[in-house]
Protein backbone atom coordinates (compact mmCIF):
# COMPACT_ATOMS: atom_id res chain seq x y z
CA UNK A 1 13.20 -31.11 -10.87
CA UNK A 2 16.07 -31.99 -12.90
CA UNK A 3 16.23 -28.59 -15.97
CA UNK A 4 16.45 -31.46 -18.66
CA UNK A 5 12.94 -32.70 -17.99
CA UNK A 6 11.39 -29.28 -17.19
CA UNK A 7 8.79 -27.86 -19.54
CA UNK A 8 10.14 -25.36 -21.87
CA UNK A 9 8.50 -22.28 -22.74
CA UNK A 10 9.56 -20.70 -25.70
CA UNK A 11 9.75 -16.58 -26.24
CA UNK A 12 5.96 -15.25 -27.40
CA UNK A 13 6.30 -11.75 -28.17
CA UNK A 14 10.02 -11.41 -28.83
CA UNK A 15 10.78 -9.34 -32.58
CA UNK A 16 6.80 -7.42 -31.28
CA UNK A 17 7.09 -6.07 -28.09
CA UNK A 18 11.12 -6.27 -28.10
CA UNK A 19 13.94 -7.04 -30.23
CA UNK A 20 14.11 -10.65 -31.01
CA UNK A 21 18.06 -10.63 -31.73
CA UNK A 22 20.22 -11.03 -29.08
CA UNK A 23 22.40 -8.51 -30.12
CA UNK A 24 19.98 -5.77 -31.12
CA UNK A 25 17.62 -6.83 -27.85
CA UNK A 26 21.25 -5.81 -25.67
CA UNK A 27 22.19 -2.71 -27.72
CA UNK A 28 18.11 -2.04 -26.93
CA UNK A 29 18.46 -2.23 -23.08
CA UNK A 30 21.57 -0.59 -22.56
CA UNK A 31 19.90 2.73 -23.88
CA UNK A 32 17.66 2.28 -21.40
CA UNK A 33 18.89 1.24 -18.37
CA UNK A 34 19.10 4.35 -15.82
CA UNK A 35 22.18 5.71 -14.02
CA UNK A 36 21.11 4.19 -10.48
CA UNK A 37 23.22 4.41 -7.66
CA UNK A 38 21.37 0.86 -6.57
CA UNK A 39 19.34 0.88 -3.49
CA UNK A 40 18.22 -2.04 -1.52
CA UNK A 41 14.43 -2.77 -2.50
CA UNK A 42 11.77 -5.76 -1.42
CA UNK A 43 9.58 -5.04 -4.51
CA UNK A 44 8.77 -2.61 -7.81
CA UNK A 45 6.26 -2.15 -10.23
CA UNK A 46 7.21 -1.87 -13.39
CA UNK A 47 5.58 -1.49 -16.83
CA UNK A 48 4.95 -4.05 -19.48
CA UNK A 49 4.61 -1.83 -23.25
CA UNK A 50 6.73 -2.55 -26.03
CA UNK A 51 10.38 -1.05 -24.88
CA UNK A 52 9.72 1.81 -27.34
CA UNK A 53 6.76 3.44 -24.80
CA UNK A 54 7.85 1.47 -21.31
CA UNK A 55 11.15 0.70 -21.76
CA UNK A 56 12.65 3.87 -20.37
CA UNK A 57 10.73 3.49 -17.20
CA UNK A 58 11.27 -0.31 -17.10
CA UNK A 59 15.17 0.91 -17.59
CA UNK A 60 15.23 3.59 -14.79
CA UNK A 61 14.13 0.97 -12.06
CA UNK A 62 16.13 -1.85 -12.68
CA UNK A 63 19.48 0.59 -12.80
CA UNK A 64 17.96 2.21 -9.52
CA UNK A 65 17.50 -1.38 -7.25
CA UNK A 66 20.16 -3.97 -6.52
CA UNK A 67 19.22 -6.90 -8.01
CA UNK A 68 19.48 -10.32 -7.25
CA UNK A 69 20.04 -13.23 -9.21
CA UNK A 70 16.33 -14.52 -8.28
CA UNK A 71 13.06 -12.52 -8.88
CA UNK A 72 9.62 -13.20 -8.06
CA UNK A 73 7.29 -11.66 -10.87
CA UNK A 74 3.62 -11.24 -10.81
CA UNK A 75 1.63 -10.36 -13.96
CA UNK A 76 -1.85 -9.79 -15.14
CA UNK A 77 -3.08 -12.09 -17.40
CA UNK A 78 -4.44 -10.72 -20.54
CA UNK A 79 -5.09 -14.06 -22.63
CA UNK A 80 -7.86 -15.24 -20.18
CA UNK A 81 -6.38 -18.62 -20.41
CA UNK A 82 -5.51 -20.66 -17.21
CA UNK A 83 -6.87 -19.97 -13.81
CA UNK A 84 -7.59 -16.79 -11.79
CA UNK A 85 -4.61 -17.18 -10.61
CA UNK A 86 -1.40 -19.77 -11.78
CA UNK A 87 1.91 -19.95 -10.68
CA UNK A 88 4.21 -21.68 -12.78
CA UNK A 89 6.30 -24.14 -10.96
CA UNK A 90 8.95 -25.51 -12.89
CA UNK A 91 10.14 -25.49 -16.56
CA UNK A 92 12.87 -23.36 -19.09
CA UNK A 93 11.39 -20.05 -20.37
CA UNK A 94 13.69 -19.84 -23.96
CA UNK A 95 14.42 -16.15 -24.91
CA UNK A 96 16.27 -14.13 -27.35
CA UNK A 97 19.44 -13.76 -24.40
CA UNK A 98 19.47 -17.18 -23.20
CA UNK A 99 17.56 -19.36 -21.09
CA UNK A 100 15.89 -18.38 -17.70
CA UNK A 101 14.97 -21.02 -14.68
CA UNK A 102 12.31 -21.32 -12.75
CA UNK A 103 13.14 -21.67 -8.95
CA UNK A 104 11.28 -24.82 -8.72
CA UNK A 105 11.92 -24.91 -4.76
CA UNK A 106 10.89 -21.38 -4.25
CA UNK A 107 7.64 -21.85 -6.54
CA UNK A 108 6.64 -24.87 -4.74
CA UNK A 109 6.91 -23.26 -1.47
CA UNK A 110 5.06 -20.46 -2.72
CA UNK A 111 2.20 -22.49 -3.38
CA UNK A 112 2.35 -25.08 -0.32
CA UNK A 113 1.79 -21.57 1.54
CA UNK A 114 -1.52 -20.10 -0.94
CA UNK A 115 -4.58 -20.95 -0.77
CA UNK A 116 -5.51 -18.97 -4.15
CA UNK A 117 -2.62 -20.22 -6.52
CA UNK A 118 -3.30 -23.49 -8.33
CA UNK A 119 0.07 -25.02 -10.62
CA UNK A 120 -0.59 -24.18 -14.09
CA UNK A 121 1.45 -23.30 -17.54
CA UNK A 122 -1.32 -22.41 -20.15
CA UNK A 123 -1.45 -19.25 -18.45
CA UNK A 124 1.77 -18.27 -18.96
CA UNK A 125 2.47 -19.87 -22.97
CA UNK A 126 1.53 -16.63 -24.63
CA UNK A 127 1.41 -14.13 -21.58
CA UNK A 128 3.44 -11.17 -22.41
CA UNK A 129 3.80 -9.30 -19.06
CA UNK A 130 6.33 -11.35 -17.37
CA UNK A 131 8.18 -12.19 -20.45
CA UNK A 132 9.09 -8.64 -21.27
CA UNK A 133 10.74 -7.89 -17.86
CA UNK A 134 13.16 -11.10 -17.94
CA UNK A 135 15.81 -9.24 -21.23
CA UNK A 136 16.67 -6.55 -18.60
CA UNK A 137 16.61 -9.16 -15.81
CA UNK A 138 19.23 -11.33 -17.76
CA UNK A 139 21.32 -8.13 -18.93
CA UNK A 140 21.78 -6.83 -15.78
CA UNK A 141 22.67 -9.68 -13.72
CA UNK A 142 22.92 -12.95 -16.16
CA UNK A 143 21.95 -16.12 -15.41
CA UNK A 144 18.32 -15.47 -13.82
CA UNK A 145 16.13 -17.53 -11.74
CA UNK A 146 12.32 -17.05 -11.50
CA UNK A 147 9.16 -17.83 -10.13
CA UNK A 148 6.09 -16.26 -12.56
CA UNK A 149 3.03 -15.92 -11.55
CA UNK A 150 -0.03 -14.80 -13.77
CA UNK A 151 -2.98 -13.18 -11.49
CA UNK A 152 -6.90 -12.13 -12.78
CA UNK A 153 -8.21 -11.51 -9.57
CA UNK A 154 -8.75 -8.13 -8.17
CA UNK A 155 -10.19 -9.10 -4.66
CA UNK A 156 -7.95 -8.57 -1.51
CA UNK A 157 -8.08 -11.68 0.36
CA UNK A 158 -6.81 -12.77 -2.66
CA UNK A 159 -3.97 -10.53 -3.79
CA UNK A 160 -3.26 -10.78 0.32
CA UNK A 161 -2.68 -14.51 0.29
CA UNK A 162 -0.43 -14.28 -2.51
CA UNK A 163 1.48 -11.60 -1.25
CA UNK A 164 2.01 -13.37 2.32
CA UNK A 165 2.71 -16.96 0.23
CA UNK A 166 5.38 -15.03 -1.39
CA UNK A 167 6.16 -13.54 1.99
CA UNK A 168 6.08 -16.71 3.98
CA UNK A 169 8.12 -18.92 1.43
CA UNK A 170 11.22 -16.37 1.50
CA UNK A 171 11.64 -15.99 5.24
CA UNK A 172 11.09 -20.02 5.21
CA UNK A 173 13.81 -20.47 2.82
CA UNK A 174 15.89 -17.12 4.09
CA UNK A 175 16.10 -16.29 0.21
CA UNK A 176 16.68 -12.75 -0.61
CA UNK A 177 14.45 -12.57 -4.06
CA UNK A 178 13.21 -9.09 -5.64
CA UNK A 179 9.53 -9.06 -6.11
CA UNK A 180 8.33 -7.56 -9.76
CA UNK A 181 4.82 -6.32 -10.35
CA UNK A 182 4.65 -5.26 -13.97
CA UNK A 183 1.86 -3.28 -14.33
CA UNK A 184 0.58 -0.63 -17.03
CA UNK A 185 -1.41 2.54 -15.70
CA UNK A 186 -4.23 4.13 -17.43
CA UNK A 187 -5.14 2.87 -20.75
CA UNK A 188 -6.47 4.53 -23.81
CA UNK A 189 -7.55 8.04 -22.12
CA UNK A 190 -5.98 11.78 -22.84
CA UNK A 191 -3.42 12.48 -21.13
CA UNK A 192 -4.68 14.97 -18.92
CA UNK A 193 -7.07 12.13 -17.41
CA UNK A 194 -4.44 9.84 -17.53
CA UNK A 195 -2.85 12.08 -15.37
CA UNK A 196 -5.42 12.40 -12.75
CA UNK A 197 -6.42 8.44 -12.65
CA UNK A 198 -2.82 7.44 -12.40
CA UNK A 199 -2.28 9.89 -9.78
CA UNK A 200 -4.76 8.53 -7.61
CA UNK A 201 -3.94 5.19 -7.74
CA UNK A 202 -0.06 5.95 -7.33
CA UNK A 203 -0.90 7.58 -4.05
CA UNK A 204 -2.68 4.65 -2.80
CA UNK A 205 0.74 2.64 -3.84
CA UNK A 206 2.98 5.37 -2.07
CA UNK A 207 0.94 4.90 1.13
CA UNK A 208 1.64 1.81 1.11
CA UNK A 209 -1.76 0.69 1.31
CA UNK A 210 -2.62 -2.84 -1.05
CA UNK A 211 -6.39 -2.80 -0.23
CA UNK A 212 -7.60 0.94 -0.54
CA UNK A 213 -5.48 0.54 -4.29
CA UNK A 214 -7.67 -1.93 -4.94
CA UNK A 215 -10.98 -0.06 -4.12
CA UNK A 216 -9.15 3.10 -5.66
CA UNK A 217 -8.88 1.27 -9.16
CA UNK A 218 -12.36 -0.08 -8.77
CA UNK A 219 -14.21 3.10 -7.79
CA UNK A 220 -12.40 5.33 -10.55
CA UNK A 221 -12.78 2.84 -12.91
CA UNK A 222 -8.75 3.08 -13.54
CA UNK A 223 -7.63 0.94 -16.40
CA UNK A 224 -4.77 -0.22 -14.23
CA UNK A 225 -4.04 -3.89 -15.84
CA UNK A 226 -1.64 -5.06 -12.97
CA UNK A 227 -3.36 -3.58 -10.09
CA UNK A 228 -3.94 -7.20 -8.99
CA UNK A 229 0.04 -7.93 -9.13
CA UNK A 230 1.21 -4.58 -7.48
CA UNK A 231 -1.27 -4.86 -4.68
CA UNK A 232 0.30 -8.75 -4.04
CA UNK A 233 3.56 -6.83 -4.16
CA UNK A 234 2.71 -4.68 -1.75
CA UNK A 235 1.32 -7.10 0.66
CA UNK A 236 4.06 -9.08 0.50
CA UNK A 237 6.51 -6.25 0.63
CA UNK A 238 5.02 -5.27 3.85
CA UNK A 239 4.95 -8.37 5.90
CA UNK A 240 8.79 -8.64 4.70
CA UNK A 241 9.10 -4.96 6.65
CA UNK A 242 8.30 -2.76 3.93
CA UNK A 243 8.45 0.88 5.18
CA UNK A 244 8.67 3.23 1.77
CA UNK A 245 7.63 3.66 -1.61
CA UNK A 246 8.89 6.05 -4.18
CA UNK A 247 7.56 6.98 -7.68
CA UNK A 248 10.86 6.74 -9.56
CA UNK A 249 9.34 7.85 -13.46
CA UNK A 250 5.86 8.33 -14.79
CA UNK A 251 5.17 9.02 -18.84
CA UNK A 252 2.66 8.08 -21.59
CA UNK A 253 2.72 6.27 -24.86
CA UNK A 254 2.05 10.09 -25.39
CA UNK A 255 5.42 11.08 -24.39
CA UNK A 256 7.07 8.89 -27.33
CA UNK A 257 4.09 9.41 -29.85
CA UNK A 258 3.59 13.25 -29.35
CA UNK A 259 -0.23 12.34 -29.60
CA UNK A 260 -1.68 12.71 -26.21
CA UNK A 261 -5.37 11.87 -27.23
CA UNK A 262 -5.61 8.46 -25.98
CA UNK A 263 -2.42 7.47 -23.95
CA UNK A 264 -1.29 5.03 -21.93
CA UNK A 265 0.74 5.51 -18.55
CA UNK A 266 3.80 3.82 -17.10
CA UNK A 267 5.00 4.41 -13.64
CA UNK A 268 7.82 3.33 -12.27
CA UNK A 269 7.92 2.72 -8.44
CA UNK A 270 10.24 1.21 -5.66
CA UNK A 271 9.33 -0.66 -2.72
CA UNK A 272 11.69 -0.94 0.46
């Protein structure tokens, strides 16, 4: 589709959950981005806070992977508007650093090869969790193209057709994309349960293992908003030959705050 007559999307929580001046929003990131060396990756999970509690982790992965100039990102969606699970296939999304573009050939294929994503923007209009990765996305590497996709399903057949769609439509198309889940851990308990919850759902993600996250999450009752993304991730990173996962960073709001009462976690993970 020709980028004139795309939809436009305009920024939604830019000047809340980040600076919403270009200037300030790149003075932001460069504190934050880590010291790397890049490795090659297929996927991470990343965390979706206001840069003040998540941006440091966010920071540390994106200086620690070599990044392409097109990215794949999976969210939860925490609006409850749109379908269980939309992919946006073509439009603008207008931010404080510039314009990002969807890869309208990449999303379509993506979709031609699911069975659980249906085309759909009012799922995305005021969804924060893919927004807030695209600033580092754009410092880091520029001009950025993107395929977002907004999930509220937790079951596996599900999160396993998305994952091979995404899977599928790169080795069609030979395109070398990085695949971001941005996910939040445990929400709202101490830290020291925090802890223990995140813990158990981070090894299920270091064993590589999409499905037993899932029933992980549900049986602990872990407050894990993007479990539903990261488990797509992962079944998608595997069929593309996936073979490690490393916990880069883990902290709490509690880490910024000092107040460890009720906390929420952010982990920071690498897929290759």
């Amino acid at each position: 589709m020709d980028p004139l007559m795309s939809p436009e999307r305009n920024a939604a929580v830019a000047g809340q959950f980040y600076p919403g001046k270009r200037d300030e929003l790149e003075r932001t990131i460069k504190k934050m981005i880590g010291p790397g060396p890049p490795r090659s990756a297929l996927g991470v999970i990343v965390p979706h806070a206001g840069y003040i509690y998540s941006g440091p982790v966010a920071g540390d992965v994106y200086g620690a992977v070599e990044l392409p100039d097109t990215f794949i990102i999976l969210g939860p969606n925490h609006t409850g508007l749109g379908p269980a699970a939309s992919i946006m296939t073509s439009g603008i999304w207008n931010l404080p650093a510039g314009e990002a573009y969807i890869d309208s050939d990449l999303a379509q294929s993506i979709l031609a090869n699911s069975k659980t994503l249906t085309a759909d923007e009012s799922a995305h209009v005021f969804e924060h969790s893919i927004e807030v990765q695209i600033p580092f996305l754009q410092y880091m590497v520029g001009n950025v193209n993107f395929v977002p996709i907004v999930l509220m399903l937790t079951s596996a057949d599900s999160c396993r057709d998305v994952g091979e769609a995404i899977a599928s439509a790169l080795g069609e198309r030979q395109a070398k994309a990085l695949i971001v889940a941005s996910s939040d851990m445990t929400h709202y308990e101490s830290q020291a349960i925090a802890q223990e919850k995140d813990d158990l759902a981070l090894s299920r993600v270091l064993a590589l293992d999409p499905g037993s996250l899932l029933d992980t999450v549900r049986e602990n009752q872990i407050t894990m908003c993007g479990v539903a993304p990261a488990a797509a991730m992962l079944y998608a990173a595997l069929k593309l030959g996936a073979s490690e996962a490393r916990l880069l960073k883990y902290q709490t709001s509690g880490d910024v705050t000092g107040d460890y009462s009720q906390v929420v976690g952010y982990a920071g993970v690498i897929v290759s």
